[in-house]
Protein backbone atom coordinates (compact mmCIF):
# COMPACT_ATOMS: atom_id res chain seq x y z
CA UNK A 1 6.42 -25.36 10.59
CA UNK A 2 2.92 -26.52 10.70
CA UNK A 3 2.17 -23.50 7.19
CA UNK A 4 5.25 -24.69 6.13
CA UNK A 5 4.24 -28.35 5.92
CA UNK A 6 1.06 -27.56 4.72
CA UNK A 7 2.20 -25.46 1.79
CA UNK A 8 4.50 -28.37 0.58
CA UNK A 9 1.28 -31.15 1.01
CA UNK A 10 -1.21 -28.73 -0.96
CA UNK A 11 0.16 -27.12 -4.48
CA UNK A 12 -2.87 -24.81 -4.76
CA UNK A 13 -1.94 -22.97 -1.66
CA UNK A 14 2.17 -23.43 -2.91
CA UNK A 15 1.57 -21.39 -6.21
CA UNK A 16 -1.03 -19.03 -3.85
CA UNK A 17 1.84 -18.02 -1.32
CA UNK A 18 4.75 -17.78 -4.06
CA UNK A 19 2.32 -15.62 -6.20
CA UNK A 20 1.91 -13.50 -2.58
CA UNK A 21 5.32 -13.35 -2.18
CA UNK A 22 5.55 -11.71 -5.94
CA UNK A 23 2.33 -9.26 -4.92
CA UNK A 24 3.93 -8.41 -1.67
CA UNK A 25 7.61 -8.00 -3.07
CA UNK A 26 6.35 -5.34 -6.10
CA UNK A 27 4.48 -4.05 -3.03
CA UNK A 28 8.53 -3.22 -1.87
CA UNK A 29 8.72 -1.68 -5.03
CA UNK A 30 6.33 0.56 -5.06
CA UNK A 31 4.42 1.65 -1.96
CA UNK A 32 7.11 0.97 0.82
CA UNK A 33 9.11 3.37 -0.92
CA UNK A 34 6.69 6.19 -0.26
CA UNK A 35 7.54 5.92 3.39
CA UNK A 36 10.63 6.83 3.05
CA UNK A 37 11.15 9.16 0.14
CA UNK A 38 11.26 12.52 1.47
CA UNK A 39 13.50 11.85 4.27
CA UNK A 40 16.16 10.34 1.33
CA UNK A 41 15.29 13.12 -0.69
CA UNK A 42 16.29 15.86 1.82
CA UNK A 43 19.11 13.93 3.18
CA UNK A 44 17.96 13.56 6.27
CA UNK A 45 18.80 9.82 6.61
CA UNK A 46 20.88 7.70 4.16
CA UNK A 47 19.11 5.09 1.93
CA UNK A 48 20.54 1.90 3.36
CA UNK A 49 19.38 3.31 6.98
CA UNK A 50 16.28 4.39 6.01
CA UNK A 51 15.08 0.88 3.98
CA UNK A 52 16.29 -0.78 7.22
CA UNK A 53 13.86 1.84 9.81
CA UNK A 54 11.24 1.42 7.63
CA UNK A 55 11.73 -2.51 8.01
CA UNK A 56 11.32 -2.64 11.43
CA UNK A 57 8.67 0.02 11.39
CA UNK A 58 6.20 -1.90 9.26
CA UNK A 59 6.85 -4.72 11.02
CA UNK A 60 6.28 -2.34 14.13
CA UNK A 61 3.24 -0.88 12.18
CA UNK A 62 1.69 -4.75 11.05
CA UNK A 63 1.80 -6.05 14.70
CA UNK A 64 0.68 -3.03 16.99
CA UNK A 65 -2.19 -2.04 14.18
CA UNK A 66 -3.24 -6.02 14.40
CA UNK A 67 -3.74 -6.52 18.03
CA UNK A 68 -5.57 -3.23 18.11
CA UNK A 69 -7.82 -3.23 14.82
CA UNK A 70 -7.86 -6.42 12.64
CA UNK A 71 -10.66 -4.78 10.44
CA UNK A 72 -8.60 -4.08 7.28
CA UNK A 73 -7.45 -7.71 6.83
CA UNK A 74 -10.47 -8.57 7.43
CA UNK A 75 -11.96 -5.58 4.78
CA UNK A 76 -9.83 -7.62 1.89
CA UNK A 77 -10.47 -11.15 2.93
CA UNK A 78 -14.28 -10.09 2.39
CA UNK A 79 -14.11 -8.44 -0.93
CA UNK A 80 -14.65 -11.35 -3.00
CA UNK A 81 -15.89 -14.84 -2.63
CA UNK A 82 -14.36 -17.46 -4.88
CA UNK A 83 -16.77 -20.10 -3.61
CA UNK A 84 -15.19 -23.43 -2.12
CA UNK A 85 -14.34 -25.35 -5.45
CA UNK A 86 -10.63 -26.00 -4.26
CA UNK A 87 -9.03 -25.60 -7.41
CA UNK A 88 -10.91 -23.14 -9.24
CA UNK A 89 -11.02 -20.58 -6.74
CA UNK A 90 -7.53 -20.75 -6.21
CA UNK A 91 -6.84 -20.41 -10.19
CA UNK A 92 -9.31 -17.70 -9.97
CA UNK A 93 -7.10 -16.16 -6.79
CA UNK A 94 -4.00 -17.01 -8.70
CA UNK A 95 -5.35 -14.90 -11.52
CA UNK A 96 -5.72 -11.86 -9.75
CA UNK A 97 -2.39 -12.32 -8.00
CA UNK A 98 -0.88 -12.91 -11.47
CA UNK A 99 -2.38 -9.53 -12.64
CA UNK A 100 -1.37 -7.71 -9.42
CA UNK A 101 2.17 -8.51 -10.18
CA UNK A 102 1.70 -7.43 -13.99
CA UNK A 103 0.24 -3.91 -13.49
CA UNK A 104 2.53 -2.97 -10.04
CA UNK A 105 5.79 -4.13 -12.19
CA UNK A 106 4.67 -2.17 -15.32
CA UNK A 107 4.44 0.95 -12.81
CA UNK A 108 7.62 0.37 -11.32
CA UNK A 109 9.44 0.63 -14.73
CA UNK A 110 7.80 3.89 -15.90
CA UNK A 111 8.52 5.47 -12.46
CA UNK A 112 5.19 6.12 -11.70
CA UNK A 113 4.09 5.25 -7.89
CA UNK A 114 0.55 4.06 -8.62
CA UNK A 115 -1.67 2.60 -5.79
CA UNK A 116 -0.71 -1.40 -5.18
CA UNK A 117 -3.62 -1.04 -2.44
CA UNK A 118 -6.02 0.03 -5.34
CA UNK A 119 -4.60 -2.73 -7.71
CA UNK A 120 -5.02 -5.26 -5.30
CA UNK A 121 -8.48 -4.44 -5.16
CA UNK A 122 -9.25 -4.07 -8.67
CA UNK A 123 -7.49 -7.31 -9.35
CA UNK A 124 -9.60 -9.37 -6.67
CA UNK A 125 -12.64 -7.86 -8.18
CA UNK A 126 -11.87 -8.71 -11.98
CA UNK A 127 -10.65 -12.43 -10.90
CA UNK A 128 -14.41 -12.50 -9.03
CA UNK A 129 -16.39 -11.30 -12.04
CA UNK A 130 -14.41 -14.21 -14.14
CA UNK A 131 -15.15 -16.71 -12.03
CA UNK A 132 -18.76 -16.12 -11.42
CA UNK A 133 -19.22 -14.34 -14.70
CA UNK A 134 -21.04 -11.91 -13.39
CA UNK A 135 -20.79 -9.65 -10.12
CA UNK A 136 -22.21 -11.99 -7.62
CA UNK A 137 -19.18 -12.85 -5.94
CA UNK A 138 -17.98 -9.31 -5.11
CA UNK A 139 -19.56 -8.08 -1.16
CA UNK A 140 -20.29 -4.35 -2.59
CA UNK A 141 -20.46 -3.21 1.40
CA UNK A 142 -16.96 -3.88 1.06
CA UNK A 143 -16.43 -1.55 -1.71
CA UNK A 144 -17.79 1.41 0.18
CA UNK A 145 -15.08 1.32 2.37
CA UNK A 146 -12.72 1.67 -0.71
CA UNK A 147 -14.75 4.81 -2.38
CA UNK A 148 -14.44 6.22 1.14
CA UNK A 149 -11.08 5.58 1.53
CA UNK A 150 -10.17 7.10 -1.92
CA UNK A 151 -11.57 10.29 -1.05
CA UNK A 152 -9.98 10.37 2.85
CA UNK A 153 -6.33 9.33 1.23
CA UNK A 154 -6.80 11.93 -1.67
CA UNK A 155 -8.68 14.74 0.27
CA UNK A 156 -7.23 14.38 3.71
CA UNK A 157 -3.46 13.90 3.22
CA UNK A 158 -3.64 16.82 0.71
CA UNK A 159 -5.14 19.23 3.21
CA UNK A 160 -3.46 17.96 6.45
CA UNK A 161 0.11 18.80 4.02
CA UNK A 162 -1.02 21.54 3.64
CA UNK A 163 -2.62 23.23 7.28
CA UNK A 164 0.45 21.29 9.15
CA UNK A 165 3.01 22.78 6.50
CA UNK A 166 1.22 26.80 7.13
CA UNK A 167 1.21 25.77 10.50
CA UNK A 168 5.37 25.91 11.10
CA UNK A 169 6.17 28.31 8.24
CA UNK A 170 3.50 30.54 10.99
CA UNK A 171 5.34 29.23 14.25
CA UNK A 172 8.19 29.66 13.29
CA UNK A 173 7.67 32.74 10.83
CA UNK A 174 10.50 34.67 12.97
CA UNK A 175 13.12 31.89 13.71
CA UNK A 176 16.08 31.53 11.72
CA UNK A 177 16.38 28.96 8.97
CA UNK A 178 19.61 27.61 10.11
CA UNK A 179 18.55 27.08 13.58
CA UNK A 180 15.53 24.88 12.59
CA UNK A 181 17.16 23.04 9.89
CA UNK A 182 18.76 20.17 12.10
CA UNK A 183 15.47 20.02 14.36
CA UNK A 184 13.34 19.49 11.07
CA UNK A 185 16.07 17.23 10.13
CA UNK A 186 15.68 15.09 13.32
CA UNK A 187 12.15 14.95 13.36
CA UNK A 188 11.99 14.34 9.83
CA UNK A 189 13.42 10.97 10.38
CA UNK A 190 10.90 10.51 13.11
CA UNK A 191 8.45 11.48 10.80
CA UNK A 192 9.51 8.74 8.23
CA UNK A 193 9.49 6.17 10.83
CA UNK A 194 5.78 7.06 11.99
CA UNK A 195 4.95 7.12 7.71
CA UNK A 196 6.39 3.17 7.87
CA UNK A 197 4.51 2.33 10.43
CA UNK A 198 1.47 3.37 9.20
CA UNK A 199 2.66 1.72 5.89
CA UNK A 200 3.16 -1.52 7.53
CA UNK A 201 -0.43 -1.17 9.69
CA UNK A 202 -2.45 -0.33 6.49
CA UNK A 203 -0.71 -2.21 3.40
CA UNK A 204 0.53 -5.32 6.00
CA UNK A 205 -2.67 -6.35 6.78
CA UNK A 206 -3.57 -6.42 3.25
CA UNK A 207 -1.40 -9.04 2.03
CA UNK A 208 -2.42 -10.97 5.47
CA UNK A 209 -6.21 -10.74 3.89
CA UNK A 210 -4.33 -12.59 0.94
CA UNK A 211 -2.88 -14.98 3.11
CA UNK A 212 -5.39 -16.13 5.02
CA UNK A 213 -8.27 -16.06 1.67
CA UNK A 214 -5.25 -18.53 -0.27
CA UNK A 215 -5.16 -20.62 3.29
CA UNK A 216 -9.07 -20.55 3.70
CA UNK A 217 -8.94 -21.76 -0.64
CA UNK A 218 -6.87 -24.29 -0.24
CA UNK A 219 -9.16 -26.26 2.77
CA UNK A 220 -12.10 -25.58 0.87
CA UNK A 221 -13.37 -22.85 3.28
CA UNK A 222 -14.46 -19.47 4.10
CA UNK A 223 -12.71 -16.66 5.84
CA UNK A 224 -15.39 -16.08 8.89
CA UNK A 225 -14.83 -14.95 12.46
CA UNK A 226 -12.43 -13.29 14.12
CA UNK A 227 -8.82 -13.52 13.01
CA UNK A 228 -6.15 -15.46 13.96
CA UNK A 229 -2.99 -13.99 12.65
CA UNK A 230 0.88 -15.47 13.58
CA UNK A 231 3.76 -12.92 14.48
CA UNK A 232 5.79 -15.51 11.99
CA UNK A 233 3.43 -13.95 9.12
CA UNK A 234 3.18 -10.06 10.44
CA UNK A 235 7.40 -10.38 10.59
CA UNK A 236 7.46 -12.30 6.90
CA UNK A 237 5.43 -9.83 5.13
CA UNK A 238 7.69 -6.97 6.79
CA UNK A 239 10.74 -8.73 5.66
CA UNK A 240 9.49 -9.16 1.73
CA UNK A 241 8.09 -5.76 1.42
CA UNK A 242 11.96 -4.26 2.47
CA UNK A 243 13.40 -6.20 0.12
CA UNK A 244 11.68 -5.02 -2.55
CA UNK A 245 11.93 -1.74 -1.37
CA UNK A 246 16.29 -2.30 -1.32
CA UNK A 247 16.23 -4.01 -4.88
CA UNK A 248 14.05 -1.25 -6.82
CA UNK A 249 12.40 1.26 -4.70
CA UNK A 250 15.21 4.16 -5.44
CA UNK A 251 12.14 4.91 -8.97
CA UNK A 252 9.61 5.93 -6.88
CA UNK A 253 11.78 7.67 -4.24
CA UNK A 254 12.95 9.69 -7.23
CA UNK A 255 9.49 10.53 -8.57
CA UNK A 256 7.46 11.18 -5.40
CA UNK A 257 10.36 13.15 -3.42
CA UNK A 258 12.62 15.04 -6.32
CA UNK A 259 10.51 15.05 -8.76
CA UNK A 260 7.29 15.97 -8.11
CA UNK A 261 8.06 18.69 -5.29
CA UNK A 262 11.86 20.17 -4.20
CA UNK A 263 10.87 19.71 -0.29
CA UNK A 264 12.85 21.35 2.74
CA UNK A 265 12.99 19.67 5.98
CA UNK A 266 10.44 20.82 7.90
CA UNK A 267 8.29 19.95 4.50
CA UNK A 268 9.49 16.51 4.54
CA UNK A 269 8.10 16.66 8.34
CA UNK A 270 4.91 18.39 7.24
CA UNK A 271 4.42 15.76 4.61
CA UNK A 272 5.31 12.35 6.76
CA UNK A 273 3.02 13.53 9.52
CA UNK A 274 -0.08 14.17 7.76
CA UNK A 275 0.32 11.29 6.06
CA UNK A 276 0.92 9.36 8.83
CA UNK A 277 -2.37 10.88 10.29
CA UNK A 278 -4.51 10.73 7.61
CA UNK A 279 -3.87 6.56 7.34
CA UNK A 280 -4.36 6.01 11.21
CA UNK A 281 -8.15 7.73 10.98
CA UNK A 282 -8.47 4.96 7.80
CA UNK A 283 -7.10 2.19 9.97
CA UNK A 284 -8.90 2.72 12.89
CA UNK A 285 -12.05 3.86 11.45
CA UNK A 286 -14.16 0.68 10.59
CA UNK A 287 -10.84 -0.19 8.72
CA UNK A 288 -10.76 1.46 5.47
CA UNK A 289 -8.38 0.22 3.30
CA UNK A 290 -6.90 3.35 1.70
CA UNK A 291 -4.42 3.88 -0.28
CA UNK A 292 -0.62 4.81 1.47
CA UNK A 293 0.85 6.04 -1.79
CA UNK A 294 -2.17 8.00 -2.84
CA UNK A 295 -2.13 9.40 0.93
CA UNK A 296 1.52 10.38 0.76
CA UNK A 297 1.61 12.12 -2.85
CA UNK A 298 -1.17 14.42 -2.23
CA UNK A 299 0.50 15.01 0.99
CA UNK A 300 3.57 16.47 -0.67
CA UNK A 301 1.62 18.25 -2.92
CA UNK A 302 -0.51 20.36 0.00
CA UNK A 303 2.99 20.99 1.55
CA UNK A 304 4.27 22.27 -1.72
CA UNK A 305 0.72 24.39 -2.61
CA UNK A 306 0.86 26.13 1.14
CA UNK A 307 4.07 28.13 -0.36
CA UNK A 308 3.08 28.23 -3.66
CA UNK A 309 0.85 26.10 -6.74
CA UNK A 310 3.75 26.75 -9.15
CA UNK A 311 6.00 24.73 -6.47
CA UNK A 312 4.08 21.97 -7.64
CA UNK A 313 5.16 19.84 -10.67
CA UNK A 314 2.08 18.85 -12.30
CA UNK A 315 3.23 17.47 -15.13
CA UNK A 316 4.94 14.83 -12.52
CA UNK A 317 1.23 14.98 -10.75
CA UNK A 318 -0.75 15.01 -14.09
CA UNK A 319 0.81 11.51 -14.70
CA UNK A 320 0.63 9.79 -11.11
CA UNK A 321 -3.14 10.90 -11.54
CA UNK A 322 -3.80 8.68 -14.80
CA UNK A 323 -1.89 6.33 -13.28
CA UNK A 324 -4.52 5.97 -10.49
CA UNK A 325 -7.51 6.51 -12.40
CA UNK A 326 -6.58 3.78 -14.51
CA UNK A 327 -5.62 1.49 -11.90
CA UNK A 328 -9.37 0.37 -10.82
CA UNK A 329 -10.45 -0.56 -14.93
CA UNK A 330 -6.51 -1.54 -16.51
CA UNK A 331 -6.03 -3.87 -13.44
CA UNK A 332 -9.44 -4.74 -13.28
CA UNK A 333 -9.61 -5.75 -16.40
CA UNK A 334 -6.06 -7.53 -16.30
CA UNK A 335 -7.65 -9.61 -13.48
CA UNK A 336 -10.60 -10.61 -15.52
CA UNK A 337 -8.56 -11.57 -18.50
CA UNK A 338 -5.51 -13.43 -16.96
CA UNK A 339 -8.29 -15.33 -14.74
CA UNK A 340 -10.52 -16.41 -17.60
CA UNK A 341 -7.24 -17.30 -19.13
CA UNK A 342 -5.94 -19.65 -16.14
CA UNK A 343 -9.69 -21.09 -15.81
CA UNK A 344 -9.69 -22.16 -19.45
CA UNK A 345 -6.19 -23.99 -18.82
CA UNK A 346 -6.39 -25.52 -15.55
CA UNK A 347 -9.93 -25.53 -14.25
């Protein structure tokens, strides 16, 4: 009640949360989706059931990942400073929100399940550069932990797919299909819910950083110290991300578990788990902030390579690649261009 009030009082940090909201919502759109996209596409779980596990599991995700390692939030509350000028670091914020939404919806149409982690990122850094017209407000330690994350999300969920996928086909070389089928099922599902929370532990505590940098913005402070973060906002950012996922998600289901690879069960395990792997080392080391769609797609695509490359659709891959190489310079640039746009207006 106490946000609440406070939001109403202040219209800076109003038009910061609703723009959050919009970030976090495209967010549903297309990253949450990734969670759960395998286990739809093999039929192990229904669509309605599955947007509804992976609700509670990245709420799940969000509040156990939070009281253990607080270091991601923290990663993207310290990639930029907007200064303390009240209102035009929060046109400068609202800028880069603005541009998040742009690029993430643009995506979403196409199909194409590009990184809302990376355009997040790029976004913040473009608004910063605009602001300070130059690069004095963006904390390049920060950025480290993003180059390393790339690599971990791109190199490690591509070759955990693909050891844990060789791994069963070996164990259970002389087993018959049908009898594993409903135990791959099963676990599959388990495997989905473990993606979600890793989803909500990782991508959660990004939109928190948001949060708290609009809050900090809009009393004319920094984000500093340890953080303070309600089980109100953990269970609100949950709740936006699912709908988004229920209202357009079924794109990117299609593209990162038809399209791209025809998976089996235990593949749909083989892909959830090393996914699911690969983004708790991020999260608990130093808290990278990596990239859960770029984690999960080259995930798939080491499952589908253990069999064979030709399983592979890499025309599908060819164009979720440009997609995230252009994601650091188109929404970058976005950022800078919307922002210099807003300042010009309203600052």
């Amino acid at each position: 009640m106490e946000f609440l009030q406070e939001v109403l009082q202040n219209p800076a940090l109003l038009v910061t949360v609703i723009l959050t909201i919009g970030v976090i919502l495209v967010n549903g759109w297309t990253d949450a989706p990734n969670a759960i996209a395998t286990c739809i596409s093999t039929r192990a779980i229904k669509p309605k059931q599955a947007i509804i596990m992976a609700t509670v599991f990245n709420f799940l995700g969000l509040f156990v990942m939070t009281l253990i390692n607080k270091q991601v939030a923290m990663t993207i509350s310290n990639m930029v400073d907007f200064g303390t000028d009240i209102k035009a670091s929060s046109v400068a914020l609202s800028g880069a929100l603005a541009s998040i939404v742009i690029w993430a919806t643009a995506a979403w149409y196409f199909g194409i399940p590009t990184s809302e982690s990376h355009a997040l990122i790029a976004g913040l850094t473009g608004a910063a550069v605009a602001f300070h017209n130059n690069f004095q407000g963006v904390n390049g330690s920060e950025w480290l932990k993003v180059v390393f994350g790339l690599l971990l999300s791109t190199f490690g969920g591509f070759i955990l797919g693909w050891g844990i996928a060789r791994l069963i086909e070996i164990i259970f070389k002389h087993v018959d299909r049908r009898k594993t089928n409903p135990v791959f099922k099963n676990a599959q599902i388990g495997g989905a819910a473990a993606m979600a929370f890793m989803h909500g532990a990782q991508d959660g505590q990004k939109f928190i950083g948001i949060f708290l940098i609009g809050m900090a913005m809009a009393k004319g402070q920094l984000v500093e110290g340890p953080l303070d973060i309600p089980v109100w906002l953990m269970l609100f950012c949950s709740t936006i991300m699912a709908l988004g996922t229920s209202i357009g998600g079924y794109r990117i289901i299609k593209a990162v578990g038809m399209d791209m690879v025809k998976l089996e069960t235990y593949q749909g395990f083989s892909a959830d788990i090393a996914a699911a792997i690969a983004l708790l080392a991020a999260s608990l080391f130093n808290g990278l902030p990596v990239s859960t769609t770029h984690t999960k797609t080259t995930a798939i695509m080491g499952v589908g390579a253990s069999r064979r490359i030709r399983a592979v659709n890499w025309g599908v891959v060819r164009e979720m690649v440009w997609a995230w190489v252009l994601t650091f310079p188109g929404c970058g640039l976005l950022g800078y261009l919307v922002t210099r746009l807003l300042i010009k207006v309203f600052a």
